[in-house]
N, C-alpha and C. Protein backbone atom coordinates (compact mmCIF):
# COMPACT_ATOMS: atom_id res chain seq x y z
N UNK A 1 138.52 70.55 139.70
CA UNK A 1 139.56 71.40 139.15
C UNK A 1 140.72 70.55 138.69
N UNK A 2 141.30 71.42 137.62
CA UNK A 2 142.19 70.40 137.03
C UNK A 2 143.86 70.85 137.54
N UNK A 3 143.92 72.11 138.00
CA UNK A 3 144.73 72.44 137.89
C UNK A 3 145.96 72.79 136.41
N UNK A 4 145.80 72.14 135.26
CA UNK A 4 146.23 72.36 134.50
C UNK A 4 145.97 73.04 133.41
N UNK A 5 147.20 73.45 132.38
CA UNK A 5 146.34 74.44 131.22
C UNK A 5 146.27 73.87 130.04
N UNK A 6 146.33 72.29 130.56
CA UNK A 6 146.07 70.68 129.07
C UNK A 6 144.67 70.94 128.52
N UNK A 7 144.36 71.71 127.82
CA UNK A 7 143.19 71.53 127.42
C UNK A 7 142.26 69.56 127.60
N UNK A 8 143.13 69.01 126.83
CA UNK A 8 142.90 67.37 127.19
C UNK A 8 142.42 66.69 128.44
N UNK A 9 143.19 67.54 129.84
CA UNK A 9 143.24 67.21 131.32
C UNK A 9 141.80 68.19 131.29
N UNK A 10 141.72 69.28 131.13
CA UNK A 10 140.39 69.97 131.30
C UNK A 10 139.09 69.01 131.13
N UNK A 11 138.88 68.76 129.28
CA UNK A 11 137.91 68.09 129.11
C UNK A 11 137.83 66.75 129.65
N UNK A 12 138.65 66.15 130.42
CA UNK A 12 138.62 64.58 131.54
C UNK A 12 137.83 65.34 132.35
N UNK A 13 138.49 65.99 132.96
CA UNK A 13 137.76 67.04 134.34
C UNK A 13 136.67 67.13 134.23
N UNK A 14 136.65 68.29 133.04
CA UNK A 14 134.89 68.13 133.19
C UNK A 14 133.71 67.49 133.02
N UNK A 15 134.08 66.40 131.85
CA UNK A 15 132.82 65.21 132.46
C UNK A 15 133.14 64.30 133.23
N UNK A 16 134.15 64.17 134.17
CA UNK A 16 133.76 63.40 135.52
C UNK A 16 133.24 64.39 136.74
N UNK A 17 133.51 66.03 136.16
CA UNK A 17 132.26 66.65 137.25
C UNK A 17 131.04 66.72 136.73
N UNK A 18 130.62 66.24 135.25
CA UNK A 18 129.49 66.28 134.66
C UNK A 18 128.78 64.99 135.00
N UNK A 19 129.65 63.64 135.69
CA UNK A 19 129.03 62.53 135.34
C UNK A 19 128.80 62.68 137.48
N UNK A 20 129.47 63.22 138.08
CA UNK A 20 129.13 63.06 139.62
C UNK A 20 127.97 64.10 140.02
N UNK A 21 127.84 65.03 139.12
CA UNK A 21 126.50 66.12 139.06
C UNK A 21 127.02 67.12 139.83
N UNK A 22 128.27 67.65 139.61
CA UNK A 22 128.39 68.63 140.16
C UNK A 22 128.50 70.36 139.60
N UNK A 23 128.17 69.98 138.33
CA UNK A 23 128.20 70.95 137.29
C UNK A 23 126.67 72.00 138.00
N UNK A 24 126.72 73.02 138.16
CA UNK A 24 125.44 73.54 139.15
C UNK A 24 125.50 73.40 140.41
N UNK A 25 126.32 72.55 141.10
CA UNK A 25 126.02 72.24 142.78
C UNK A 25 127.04 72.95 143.64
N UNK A 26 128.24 71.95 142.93
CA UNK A 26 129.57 71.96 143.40
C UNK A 26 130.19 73.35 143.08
N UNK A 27 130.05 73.48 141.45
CA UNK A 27 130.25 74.00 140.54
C UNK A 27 129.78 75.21 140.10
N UNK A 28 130.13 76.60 140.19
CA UNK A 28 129.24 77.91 139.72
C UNK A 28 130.00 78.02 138.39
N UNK A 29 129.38 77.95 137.38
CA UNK A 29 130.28 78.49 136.31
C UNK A 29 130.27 79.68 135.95
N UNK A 30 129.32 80.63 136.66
CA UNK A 30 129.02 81.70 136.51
C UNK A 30 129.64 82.82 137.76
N UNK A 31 130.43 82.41 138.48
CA UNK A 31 131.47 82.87 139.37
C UNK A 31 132.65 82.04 139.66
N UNK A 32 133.54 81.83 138.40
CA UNK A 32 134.13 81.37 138.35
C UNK A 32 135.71 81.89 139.83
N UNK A 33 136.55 81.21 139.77
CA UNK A 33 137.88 81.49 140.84
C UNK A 33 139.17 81.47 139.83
N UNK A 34 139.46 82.15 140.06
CA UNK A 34 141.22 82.30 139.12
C UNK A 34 141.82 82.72 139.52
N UNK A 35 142.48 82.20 140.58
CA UNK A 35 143.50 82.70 141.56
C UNK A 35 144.53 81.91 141.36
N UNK A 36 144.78 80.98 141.16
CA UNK A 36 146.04 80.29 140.52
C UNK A 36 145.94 80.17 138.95
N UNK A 37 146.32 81.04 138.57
CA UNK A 37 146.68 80.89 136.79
C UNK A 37 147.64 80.49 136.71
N UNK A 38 148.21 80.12 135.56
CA UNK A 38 149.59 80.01 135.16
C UNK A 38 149.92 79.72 133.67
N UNK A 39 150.51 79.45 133.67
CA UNK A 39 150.97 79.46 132.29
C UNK A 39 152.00 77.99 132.01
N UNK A 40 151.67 76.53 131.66
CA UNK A 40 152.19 75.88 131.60
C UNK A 40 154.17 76.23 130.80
N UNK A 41 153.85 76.49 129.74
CA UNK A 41 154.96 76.13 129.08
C UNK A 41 156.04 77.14 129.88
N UNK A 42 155.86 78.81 130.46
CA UNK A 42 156.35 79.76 130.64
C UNK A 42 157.23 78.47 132.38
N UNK A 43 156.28 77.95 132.95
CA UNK A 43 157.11 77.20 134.28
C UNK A 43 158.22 76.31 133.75
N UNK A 44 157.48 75.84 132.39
CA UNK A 44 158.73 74.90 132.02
C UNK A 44 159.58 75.03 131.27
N UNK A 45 159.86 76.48 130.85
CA UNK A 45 160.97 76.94 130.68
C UNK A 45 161.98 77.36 131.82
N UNK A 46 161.21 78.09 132.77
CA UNK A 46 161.93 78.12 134.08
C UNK A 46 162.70 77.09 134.61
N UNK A 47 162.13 76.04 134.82
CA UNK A 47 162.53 75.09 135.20
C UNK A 47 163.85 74.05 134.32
N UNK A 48 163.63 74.73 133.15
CA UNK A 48 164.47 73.88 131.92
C UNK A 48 165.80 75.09 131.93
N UNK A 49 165.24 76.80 132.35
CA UNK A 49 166.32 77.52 132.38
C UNK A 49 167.21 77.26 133.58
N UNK A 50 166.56 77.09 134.74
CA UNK A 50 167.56 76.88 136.17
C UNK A 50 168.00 75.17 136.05
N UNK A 51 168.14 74.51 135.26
CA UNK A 51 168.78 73.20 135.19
C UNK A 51 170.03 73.30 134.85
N UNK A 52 169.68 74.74 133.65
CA UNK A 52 170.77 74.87 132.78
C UNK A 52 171.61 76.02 133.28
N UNK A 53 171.38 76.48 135.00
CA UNK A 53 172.51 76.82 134.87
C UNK A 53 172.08 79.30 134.84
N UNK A 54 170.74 79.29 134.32
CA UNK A 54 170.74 80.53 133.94
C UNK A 54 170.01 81.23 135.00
N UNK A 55 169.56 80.62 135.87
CA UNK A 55 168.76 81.46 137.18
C UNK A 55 169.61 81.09 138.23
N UNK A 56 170.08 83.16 138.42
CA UNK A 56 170.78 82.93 139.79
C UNK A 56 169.74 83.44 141.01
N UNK A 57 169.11 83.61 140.89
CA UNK A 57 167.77 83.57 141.92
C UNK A 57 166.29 83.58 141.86
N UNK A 58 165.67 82.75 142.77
CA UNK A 58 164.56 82.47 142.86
C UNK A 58 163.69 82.81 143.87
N UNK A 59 162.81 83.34 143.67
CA UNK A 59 161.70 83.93 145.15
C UNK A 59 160.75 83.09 144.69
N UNK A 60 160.12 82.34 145.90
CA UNK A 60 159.08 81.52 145.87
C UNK A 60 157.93 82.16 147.07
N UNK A 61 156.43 82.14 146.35
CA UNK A 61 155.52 83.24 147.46
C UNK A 61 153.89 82.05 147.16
N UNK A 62 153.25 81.54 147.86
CA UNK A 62 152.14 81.44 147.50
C UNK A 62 151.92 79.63 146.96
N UNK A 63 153.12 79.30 146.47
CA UNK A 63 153.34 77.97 146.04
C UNK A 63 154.32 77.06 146.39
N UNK A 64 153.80 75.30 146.20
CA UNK A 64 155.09 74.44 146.29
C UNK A 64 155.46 74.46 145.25
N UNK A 65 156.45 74.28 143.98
CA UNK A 65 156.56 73.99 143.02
C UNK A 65 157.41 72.06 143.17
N UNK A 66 157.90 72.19 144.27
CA UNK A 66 158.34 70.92 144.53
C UNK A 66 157.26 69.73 144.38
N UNK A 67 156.17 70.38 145.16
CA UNK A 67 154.78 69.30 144.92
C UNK A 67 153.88 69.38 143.87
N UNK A 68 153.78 70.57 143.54
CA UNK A 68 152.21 71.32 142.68
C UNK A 68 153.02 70.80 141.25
N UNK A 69 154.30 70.87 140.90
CA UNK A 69 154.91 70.82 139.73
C UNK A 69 154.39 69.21 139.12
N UNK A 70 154.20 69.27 138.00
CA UNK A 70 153.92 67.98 137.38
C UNK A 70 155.37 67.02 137.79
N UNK A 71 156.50 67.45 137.57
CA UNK A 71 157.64 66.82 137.59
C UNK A 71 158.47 67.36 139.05
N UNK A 72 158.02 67.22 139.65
CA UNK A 72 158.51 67.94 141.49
C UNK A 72 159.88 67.08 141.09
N UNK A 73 160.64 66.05 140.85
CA UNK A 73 161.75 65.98 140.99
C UNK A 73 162.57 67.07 140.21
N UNK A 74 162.25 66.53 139.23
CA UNK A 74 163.13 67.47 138.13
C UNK A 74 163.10 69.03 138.66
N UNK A 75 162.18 69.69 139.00
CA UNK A 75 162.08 71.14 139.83
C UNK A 75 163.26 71.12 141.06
N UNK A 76 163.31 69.85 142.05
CA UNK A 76 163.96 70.07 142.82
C UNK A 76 165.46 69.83 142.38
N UNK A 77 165.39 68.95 141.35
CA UNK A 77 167.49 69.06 140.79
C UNK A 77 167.79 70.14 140.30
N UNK A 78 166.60 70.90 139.60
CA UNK A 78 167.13 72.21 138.93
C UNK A 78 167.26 73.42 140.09
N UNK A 79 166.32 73.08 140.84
CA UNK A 79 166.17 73.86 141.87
C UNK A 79 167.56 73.95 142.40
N UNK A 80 168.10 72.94 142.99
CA UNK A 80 169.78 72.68 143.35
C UNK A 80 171.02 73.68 142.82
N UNK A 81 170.62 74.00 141.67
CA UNK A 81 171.54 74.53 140.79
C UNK A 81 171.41 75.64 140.35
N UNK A 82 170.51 76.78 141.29
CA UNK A 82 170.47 78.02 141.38
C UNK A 82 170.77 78.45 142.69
N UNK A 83 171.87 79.57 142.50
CA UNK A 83 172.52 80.21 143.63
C UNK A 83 171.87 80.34 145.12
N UNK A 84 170.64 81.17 144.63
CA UNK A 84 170.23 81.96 145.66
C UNK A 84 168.63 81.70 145.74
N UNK A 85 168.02 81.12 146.53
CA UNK A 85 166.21 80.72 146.58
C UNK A 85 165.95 81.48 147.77
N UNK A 86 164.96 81.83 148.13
CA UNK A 86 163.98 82.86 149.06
C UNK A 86 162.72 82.03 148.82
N UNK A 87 162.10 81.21 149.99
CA UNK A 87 160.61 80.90 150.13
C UNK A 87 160.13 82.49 151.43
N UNK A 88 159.13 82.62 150.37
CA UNK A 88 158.29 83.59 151.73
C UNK A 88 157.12 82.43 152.27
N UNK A 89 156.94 81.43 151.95
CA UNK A 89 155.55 80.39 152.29
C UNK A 89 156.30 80.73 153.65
N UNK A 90 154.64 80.43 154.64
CA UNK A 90 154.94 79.95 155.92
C UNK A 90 155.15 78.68 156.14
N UNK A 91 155.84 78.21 157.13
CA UNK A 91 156.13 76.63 157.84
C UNK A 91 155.43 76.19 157.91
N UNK A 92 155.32 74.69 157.42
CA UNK A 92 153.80 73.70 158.08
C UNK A 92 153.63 73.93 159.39
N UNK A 93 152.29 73.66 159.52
CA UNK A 93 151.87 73.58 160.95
C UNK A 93 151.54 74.28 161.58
């Protein structure tokens, strides 16, 4: 899995699961999982809007964006600069 919606990062992905043979094994393409979608550009506007200042709150449920984010710093300075954040994640451990 690539995690991303790079078409470019996809096709890497898939022939190094094509070249380890996991295409059929590992791999159902025929029950696929889509439980984390997203939408690249729509996060990085978010993230480009709370830098700037325009998100006074944030609820976070289900994700790190600090880690999962391609740019986890830049998430966490913008992050800084919105009022009000709410994680519902549970605590490590």
């Amino acid at each position: 899995m690539s995690g991303s919606n790079n078409p470019d990062v996809q096709v890497i992905v898939n022939a190094i699961n094509e070249a380890v043979g996991a295409n059929g094994t590992t791999i159902n393409w025929s029950a696929p999982i889509q439980f984390r979608q997203g939408i690249d550009s729509e996060m990085n506007a978010l993230v480009a809007d709370m830098d700037a200042g325009k998100v006074g709150a944030l609820l976070i449920y289900g994700v790190n964006p600090a880690y999962d984010y391609f740019d986890g710093e830049k998430f966490r300075s913008a992050l800084k600069k919105v009022k009000t954040t709410v994680s519902f994640n549970e605590p490590p451990g």
